[in-house]
PDB file of N, CA and C in Angstrom:
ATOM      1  N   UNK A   1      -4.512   6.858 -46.900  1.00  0.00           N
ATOM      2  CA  UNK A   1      -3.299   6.465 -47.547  1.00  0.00           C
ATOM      3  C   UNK A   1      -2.324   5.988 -46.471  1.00  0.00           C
ATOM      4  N   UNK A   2      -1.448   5.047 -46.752  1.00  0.00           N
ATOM      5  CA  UNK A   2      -0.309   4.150 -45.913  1.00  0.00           C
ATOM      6  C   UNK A   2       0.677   4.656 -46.525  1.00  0.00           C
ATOM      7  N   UNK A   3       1.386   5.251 -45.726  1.00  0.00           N
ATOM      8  CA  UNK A   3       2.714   5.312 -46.088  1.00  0.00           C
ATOM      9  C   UNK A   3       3.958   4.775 -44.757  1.00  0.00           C
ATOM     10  N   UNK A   4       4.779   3.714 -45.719  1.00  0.00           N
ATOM     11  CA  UNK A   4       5.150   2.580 -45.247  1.00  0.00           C
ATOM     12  C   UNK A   4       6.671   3.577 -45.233  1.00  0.00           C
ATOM     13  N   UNK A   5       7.437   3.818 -43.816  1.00  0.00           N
ATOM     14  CA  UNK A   5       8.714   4.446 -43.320  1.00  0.00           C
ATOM     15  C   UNK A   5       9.299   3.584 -43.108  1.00  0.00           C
ATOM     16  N   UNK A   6      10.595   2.776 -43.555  1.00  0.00           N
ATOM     17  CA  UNK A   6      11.457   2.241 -42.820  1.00  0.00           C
ATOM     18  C   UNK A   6      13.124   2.617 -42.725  1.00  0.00           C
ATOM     19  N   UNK A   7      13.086   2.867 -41.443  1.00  0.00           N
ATOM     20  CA  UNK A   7      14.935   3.100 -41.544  1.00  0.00           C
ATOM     21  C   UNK A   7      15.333   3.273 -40.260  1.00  0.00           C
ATOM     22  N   UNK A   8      16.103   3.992 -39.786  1.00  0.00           N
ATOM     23  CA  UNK A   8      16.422   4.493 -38.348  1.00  0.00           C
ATOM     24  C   UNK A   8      16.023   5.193 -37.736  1.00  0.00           C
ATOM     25  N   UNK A   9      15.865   5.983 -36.800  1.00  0.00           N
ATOM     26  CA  UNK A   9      15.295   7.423 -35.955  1.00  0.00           C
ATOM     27  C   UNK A   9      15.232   8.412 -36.934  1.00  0.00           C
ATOM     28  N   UNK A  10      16.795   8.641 -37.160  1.00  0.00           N
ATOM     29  CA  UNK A  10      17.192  10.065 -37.685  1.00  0.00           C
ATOM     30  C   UNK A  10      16.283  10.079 -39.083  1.00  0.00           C
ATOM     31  N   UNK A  11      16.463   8.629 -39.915  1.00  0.00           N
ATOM     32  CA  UNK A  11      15.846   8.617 -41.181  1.00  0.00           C
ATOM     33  C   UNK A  11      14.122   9.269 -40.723  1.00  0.00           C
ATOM     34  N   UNK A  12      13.609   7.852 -39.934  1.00  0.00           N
ATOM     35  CA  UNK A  12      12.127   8.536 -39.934  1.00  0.00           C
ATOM     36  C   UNK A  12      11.773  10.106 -39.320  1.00  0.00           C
ATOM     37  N   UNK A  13      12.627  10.479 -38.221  1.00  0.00           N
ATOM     38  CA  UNK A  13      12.458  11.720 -37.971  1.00  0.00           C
ATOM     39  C   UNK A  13      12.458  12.485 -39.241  1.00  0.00           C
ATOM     40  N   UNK A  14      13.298  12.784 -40.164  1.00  0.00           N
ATOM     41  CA  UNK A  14      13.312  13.453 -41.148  1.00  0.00           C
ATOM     42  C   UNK A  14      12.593  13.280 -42.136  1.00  0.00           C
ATOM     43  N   UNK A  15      11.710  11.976 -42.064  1.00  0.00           N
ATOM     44  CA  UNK A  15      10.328  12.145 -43.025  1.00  0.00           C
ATOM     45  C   UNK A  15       8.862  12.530 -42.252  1.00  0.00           C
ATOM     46  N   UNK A  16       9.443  12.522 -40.838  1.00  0.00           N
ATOM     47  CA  UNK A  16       7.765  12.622 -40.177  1.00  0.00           C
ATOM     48  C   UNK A  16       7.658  14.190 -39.757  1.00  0.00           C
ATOM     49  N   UNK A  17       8.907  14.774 -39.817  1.00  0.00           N
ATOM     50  CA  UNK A  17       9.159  15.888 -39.263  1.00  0.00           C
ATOM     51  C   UNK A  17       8.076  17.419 -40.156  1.00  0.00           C
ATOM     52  N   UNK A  18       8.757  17.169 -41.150  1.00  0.00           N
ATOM     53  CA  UNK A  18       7.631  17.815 -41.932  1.00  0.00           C
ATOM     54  C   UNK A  18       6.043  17.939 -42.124  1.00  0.00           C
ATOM     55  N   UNK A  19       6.070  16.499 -41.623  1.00  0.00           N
ATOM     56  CA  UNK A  19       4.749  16.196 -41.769  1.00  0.00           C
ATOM     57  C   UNK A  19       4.139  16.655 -40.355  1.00  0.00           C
ATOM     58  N   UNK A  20       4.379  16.801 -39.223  1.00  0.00           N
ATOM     59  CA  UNK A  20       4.165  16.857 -38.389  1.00  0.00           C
ATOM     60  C   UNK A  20       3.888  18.568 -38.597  1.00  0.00           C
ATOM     61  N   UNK A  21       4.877  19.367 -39.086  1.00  0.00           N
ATOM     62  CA  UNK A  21       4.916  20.837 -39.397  1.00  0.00           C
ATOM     63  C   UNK A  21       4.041  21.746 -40.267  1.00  0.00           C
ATOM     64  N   UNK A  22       3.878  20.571 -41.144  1.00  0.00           N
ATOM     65  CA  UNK A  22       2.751  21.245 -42.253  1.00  0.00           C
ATOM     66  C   UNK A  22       1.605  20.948 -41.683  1.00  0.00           C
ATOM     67  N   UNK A  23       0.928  19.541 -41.369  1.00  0.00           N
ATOM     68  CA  UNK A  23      -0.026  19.775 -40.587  1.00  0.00           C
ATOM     69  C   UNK A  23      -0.746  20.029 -39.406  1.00  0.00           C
ATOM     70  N   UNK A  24      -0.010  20.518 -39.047  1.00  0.00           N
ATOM     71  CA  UNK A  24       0.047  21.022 -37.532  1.00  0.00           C
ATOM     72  C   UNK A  24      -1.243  22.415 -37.264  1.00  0.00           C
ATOM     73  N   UNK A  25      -0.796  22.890 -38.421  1.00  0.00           N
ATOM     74  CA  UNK A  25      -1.919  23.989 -38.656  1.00  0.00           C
ATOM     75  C   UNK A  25      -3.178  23.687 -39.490  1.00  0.00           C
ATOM     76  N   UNK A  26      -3.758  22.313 -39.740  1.00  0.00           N
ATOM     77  CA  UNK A  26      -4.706  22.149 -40.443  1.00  0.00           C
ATOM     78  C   UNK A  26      -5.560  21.600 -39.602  1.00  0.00           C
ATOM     79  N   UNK A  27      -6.850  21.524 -39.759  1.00  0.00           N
ATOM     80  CA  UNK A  27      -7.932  20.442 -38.940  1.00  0.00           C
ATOM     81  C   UNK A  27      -7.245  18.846 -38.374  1.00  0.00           C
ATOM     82  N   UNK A  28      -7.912  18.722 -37.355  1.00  0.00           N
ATOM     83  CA  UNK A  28      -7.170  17.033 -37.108  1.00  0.00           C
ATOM     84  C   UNK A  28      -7.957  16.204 -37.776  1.00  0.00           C
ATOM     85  N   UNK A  29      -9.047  16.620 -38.782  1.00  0.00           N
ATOM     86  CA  UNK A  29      -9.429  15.545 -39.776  1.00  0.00           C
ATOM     87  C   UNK A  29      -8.333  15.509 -40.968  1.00  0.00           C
ATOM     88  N   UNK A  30      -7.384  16.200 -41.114  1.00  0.00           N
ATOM     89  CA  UNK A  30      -6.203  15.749 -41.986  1.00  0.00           C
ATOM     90  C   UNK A  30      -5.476  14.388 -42.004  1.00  0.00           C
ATOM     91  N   UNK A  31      -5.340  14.480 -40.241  1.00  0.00           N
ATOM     92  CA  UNK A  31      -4.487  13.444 -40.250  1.00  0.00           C
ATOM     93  C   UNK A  31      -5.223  12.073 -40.301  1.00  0.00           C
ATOM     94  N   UNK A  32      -6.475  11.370 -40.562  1.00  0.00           N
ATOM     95  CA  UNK A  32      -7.275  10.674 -40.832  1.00  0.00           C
ATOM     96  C   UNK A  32      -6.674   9.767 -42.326  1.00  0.00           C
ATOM     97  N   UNK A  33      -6.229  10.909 -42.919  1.00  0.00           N
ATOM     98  CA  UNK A  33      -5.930  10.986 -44.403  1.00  0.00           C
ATOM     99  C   UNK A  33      -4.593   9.933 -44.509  1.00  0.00           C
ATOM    100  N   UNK A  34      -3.955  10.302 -43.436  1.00  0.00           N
ATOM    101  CA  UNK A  34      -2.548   9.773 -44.133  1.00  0.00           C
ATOM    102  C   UNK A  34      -2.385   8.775 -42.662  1.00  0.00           C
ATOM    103  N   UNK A  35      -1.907   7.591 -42.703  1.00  0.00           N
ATOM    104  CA  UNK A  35      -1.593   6.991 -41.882  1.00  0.00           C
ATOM    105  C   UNK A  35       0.200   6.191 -42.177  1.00  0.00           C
ATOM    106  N   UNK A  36       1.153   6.329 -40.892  1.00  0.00           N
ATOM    107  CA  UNK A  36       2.284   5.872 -41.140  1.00  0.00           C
ATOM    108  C   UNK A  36       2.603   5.234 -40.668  1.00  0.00           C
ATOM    109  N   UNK A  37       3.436   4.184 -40.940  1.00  0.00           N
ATOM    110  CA  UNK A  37       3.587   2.568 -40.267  1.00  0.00           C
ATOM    111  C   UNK A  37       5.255   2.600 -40.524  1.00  0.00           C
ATOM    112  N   UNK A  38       5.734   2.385 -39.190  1.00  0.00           N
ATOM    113  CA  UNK A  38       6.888   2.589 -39.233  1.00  0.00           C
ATOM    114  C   UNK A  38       7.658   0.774 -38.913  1.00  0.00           C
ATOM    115  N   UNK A  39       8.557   0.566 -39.574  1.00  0.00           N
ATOM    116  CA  UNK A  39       9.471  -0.580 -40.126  1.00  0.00           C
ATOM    117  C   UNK A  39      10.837   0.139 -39.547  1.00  0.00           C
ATOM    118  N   UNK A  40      11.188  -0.304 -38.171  1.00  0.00           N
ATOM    119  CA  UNK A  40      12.616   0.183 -37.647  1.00  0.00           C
ATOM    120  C   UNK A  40      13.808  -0.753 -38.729  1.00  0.00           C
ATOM    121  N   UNK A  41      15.005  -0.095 -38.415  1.00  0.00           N
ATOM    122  CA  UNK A  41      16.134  -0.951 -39.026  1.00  0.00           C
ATOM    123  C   UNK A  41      17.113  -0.174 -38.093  1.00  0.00           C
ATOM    124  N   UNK A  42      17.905  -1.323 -37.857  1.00  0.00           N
ATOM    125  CA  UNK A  42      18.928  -0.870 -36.143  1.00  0.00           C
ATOM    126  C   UNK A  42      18.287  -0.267 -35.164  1.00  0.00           C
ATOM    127  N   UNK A  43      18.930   0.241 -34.454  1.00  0.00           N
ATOM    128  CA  UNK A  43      18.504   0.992 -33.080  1.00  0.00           C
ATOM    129  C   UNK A  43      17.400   1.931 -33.594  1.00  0.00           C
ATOM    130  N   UNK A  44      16.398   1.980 -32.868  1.00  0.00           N
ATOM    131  CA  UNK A  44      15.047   2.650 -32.950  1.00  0.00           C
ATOM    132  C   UNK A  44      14.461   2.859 -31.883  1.00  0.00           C
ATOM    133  N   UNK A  45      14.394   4.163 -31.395  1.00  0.00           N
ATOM    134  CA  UNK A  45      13.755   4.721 -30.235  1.00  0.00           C
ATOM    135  C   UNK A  45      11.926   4.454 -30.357  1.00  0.00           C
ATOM    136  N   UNK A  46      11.938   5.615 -31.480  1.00  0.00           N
ATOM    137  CA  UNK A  46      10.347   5.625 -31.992  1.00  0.00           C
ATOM    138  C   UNK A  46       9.308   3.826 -31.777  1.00  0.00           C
ATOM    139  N   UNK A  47      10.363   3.148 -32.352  1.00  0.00           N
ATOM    140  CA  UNK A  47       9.896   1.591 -32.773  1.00  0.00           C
ATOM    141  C   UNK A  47       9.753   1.277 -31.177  1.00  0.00           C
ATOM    142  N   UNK A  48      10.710   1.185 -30.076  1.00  0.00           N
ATOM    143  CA  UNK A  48      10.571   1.020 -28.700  1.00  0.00           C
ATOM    144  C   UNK A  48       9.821   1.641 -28.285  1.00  0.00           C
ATOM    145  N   UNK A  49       9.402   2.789 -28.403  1.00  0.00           N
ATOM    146  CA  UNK A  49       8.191   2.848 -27.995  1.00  0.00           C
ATOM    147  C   UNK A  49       7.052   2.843 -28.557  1.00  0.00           C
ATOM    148  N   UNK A  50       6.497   2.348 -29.338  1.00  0.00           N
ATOM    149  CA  UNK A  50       5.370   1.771 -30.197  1.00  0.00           C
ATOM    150  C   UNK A  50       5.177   0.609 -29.655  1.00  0.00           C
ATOM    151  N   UNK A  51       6.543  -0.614 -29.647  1.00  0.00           N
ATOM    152  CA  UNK A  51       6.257  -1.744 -28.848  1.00  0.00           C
ATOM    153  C   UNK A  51       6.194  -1.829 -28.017  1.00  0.00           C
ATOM    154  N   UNK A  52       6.157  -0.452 -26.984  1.00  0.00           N
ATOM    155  CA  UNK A  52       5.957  -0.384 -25.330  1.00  0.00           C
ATOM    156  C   UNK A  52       4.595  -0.872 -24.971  1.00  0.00           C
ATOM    157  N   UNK A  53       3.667   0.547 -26.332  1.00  0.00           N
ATOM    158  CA  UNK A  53       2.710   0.319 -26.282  1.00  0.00           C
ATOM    159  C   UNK A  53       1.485  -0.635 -27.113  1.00  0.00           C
ATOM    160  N   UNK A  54       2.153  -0.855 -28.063  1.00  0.00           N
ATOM    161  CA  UNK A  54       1.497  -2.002 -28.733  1.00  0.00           C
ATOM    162  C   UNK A  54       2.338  -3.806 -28.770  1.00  0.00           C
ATOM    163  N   UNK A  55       1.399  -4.419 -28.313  1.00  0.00           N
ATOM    164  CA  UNK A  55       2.264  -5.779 -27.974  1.00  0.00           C
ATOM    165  C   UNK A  55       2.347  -6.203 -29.833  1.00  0.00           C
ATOM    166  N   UNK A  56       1.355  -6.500 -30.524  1.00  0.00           N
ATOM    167  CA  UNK A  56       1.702  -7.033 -31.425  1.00  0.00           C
ATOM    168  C   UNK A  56       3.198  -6.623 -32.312  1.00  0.00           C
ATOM    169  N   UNK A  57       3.210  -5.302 -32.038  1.00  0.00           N
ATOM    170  CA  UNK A  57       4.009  -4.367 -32.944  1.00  0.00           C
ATOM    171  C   UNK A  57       5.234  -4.583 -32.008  1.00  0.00           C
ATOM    172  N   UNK A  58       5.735  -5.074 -31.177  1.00  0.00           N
ATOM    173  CA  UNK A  58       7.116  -4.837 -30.466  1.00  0.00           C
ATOM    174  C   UNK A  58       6.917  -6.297 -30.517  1.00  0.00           C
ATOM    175  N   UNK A  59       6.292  -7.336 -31.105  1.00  0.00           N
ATOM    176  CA  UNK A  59       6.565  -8.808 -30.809  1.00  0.00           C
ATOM    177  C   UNK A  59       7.533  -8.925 -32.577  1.00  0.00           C
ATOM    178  N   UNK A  60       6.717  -8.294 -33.318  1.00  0.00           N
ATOM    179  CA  UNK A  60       7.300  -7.927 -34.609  1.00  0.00           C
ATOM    180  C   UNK A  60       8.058  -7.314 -35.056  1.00  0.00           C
ATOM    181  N   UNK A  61       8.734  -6.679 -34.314  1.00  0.00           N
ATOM    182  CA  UNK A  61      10.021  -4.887 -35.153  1.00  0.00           C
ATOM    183  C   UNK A  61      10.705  -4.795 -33.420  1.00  0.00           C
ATOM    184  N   UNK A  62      10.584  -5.202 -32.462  1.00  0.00           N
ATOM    185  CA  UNK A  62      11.370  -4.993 -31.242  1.00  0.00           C
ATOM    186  C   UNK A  62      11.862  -6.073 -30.389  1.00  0.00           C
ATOM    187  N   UNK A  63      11.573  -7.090 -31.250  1.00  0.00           N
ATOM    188  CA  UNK A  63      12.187  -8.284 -30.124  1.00  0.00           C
ATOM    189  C   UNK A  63      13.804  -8.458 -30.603  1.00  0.00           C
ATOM    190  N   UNK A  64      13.833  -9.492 -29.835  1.00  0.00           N
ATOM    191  CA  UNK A  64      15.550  -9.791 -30.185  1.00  0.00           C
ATOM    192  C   UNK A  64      15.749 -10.933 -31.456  1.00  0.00           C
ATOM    193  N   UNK A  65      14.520 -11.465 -32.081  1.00  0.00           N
ATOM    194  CA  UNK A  65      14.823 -12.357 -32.819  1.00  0.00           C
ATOM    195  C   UNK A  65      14.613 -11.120 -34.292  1.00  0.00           C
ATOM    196  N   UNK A  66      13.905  -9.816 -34.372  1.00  0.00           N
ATOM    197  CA  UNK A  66      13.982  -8.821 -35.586  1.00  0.00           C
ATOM    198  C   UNK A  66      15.414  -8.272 -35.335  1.00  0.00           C
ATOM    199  N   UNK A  67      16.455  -8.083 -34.412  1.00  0.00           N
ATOM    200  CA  UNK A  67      17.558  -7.828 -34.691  1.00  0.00           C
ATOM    201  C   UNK A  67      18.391  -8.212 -35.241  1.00  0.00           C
ATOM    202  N   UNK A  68      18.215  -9.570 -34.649  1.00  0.00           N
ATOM    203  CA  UNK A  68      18.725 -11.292 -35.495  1.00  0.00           C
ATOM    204  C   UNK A  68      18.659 -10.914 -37.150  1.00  0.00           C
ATOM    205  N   UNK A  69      17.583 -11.029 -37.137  1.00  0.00           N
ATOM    206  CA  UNK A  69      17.310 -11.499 -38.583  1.00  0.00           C
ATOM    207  C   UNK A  69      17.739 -10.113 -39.404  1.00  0.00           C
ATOM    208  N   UNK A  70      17.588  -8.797 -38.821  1.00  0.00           N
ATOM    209  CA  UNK A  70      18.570  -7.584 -39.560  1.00  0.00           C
ATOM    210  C   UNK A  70      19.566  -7.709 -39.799  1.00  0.00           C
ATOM    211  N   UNK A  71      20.403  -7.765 -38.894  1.00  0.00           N
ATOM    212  CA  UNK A  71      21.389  -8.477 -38.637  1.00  0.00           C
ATOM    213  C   UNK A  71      22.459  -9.618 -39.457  1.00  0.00           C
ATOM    214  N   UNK A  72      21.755 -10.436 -40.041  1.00  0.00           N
ATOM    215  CA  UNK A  72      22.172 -11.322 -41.180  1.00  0.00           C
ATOM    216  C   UNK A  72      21.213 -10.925 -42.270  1.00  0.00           C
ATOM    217  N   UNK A  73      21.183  -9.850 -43.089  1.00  0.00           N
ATOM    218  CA  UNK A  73      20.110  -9.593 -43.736  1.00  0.00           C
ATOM    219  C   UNK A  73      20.759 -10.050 -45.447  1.00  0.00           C
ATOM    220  N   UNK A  74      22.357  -9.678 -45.521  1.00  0.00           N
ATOM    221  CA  UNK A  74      22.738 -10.453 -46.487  1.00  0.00           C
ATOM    222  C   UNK A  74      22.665 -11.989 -47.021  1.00  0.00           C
ATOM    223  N   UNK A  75      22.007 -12.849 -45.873  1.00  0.00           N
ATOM    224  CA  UNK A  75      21.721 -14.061 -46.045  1.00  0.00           C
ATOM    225  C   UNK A  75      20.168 -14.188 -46.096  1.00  0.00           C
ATOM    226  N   UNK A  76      19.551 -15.674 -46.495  1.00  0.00           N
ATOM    227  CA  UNK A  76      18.709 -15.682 -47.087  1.00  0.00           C
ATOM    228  C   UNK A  76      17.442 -15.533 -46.014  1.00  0.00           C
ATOM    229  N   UNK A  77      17.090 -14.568 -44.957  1.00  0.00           N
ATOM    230  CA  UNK A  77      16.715 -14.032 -43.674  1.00  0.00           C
ATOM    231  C   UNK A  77      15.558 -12.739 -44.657  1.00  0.00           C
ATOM    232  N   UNK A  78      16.265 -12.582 -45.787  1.00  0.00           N
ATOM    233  CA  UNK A  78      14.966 -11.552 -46.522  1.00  0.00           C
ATOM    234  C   UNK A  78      13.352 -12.173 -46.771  1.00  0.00           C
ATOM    235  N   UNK A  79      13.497 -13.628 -46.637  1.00  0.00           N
ATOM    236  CA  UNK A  79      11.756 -13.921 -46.567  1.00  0.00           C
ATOM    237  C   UNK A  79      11.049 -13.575 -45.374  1.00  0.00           C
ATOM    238  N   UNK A  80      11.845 -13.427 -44.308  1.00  0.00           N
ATOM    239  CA  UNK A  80      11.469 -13.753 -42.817  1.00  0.00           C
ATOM    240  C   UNK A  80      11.324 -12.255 -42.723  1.00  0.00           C
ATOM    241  N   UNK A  81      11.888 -11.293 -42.944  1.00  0.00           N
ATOM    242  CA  UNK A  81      11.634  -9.865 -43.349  1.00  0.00           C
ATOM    243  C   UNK A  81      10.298  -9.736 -43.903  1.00  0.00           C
ATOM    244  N   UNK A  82      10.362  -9.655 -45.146  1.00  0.00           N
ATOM    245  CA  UNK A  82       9.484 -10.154 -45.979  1.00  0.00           C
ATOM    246  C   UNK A  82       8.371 -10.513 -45.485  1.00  0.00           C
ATOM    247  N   UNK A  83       7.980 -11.469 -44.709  1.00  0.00           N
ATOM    248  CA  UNK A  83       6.771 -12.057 -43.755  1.00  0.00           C
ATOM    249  C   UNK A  83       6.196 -10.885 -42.649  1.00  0.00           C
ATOM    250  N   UNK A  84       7.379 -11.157 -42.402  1.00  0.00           N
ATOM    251  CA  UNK A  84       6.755  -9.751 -40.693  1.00  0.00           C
ATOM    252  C   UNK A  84       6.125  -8.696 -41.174  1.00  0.00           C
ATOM    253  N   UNK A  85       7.043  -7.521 -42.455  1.00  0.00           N
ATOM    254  CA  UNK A  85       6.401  -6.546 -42.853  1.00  0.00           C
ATOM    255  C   UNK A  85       4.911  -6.937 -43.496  1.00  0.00           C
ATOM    256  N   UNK A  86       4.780  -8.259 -44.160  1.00  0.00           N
ATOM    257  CA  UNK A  86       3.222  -8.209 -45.053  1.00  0.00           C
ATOM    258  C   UNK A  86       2.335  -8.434 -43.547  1.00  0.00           C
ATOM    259  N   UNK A  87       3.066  -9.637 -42.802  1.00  0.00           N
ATOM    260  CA  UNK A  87       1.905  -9.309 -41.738  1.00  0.00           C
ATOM    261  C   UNK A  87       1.484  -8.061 -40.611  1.00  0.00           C
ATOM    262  N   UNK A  88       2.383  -7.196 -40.690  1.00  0.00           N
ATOM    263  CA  UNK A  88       1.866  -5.351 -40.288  1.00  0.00           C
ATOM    264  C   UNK A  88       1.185  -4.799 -41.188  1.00  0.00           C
ATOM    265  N   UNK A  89       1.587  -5.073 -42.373  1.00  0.00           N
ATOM    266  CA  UNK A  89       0.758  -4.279 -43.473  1.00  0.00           C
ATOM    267  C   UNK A  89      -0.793  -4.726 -43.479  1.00  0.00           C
ATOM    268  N   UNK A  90      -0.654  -6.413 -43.572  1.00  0.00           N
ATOM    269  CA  UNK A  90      -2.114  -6.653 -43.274  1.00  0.00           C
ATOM    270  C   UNK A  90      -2.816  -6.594 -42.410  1.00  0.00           C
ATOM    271  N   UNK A  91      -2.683  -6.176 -41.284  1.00  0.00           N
ATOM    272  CA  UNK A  91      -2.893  -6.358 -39.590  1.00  0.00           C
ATOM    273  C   UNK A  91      -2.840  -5.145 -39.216  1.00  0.00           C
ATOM    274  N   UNK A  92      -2.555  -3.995 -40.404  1.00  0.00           N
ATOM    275  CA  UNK A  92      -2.777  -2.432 -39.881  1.00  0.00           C
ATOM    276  C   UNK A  92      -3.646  -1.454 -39.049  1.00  0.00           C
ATOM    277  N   UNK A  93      -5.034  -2.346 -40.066  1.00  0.00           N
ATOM    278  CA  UNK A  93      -5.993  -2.211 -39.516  1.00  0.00           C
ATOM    279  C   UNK A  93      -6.103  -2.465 -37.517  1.00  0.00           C
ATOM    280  N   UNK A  94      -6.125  -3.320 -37.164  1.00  0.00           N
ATOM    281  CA  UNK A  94      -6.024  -3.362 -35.857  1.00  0.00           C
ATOM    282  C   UNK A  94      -5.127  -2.893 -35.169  1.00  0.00           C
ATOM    283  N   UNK A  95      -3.999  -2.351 -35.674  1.00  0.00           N
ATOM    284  CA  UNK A  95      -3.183  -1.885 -34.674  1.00  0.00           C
ATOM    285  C   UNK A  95      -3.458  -0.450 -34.007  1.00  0.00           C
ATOM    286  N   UNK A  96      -2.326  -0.204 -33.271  1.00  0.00           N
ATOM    287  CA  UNK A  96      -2.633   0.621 -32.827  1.00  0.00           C
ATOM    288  C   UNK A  96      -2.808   2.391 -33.603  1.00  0.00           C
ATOM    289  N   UNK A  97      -3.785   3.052 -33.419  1.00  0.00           N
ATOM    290  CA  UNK A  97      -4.096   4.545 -33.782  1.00  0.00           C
ATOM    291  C   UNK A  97      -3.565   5.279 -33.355  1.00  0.00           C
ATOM    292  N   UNK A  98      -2.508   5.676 -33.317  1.00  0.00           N
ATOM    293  CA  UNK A  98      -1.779   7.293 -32.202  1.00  0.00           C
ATOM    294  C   UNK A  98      -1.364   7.983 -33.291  1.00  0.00           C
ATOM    295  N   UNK A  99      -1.909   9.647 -33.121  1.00  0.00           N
ATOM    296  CA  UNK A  99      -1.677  10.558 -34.152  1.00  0.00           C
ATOM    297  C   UNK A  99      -0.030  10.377 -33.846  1.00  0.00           C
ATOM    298  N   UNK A 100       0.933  10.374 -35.485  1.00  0.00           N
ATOM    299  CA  UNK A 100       2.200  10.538 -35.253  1.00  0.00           C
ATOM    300  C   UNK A 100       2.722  11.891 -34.282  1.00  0.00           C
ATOM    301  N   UNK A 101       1.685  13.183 -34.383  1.00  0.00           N
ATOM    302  CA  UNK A 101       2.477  14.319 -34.049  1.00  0.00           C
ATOM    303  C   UNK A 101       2.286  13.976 -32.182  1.00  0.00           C
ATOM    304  N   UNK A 102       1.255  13.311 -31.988  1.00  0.00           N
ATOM    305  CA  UNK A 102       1.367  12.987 -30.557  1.00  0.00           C
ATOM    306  C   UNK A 102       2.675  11.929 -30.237  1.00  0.00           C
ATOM    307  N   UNK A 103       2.821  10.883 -31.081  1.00  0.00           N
ATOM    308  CA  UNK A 103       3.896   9.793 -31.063  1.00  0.00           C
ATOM    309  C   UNK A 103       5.275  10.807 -30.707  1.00  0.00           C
ATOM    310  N   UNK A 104       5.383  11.547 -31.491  1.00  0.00           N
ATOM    311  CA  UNK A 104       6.791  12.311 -31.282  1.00  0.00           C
ATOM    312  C   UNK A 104       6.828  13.527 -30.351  1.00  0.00           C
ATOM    313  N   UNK A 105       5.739  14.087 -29.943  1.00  0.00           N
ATOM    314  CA  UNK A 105       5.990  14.688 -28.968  1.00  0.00           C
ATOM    315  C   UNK A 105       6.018  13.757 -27.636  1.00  0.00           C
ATOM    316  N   UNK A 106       4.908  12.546 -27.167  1.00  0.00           N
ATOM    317  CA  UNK A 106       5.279  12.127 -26.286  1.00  0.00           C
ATOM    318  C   UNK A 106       6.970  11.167 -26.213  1.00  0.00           C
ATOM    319  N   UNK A 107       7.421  10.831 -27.694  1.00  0.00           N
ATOM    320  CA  UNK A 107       8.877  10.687 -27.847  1.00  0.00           C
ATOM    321  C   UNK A 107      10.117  11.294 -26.923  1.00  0.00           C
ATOM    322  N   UNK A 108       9.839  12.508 -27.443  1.00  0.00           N
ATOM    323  CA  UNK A 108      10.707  13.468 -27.436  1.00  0.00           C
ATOM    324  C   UNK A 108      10.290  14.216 -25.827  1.00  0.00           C
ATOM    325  N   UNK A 109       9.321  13.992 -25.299  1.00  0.00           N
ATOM    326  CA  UNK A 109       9.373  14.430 -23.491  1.00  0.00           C
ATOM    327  C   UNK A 109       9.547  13.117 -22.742  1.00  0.00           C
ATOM    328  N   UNK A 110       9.572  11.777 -23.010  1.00  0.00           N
ATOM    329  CA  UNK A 110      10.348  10.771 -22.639  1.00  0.00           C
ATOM    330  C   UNK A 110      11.613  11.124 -22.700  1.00  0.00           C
ATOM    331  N   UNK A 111      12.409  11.487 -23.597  1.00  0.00           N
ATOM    332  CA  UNK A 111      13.760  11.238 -23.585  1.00  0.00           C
ATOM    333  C   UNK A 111      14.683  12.317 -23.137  1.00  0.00           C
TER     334      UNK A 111
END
């Protein structure tokens, strides 16, 4: 299952957080089960470093032209949105695999 996060740090912290807690104590074939694809909006730590390590994914959600286009999102910039997210969604498959609970602990001893 995909479950598609988009918002700020604090937002995704507070949906991954749990998740990270409940399964923490289960087999690591759990996390097989659920996969999360995170869609930054404003400043995003998590998203910077995803595109540290994945080029496709920081060419898409971390450059300076996805700020742009947040940025004027009241103008007609929602197709161009629109585009980037279907092409992560479709392109999931290849990206990169890092268990989230590793993503946020190596997060969180970076910072």
């Amino acid at each position: 299952m995909k479950v598609v996060v988009v918002g700020s740090d604090l937002y995704i912290s507070c949906v991954l957080r749990p998740y990270v807690d409940q399964f923490s104590s289960k087999p690591p074939d759990f996390q097989n089960h659920i996969r999360f694809l995170i869609i930054p909006l404003g400043v995003n730590s998590l998203a910077k470093y995803l595109g540290s390590i994945d080029s496709t994914y920081g060419a898409a959600f971390v450059s300076e032209s996805w700020r742009e286009v947040i940025e004027r999102w009241e103008k007609p910039d929602v197709q161009e949105v629109v585009n980037r997210v279907h092409r992560y969604l479709t392109q999931a498959q290849q990206t990169l695999h890092l268990p989230i609970a590793e993503a946020m602990l190596t997060y969180k001893e970076k910072r």
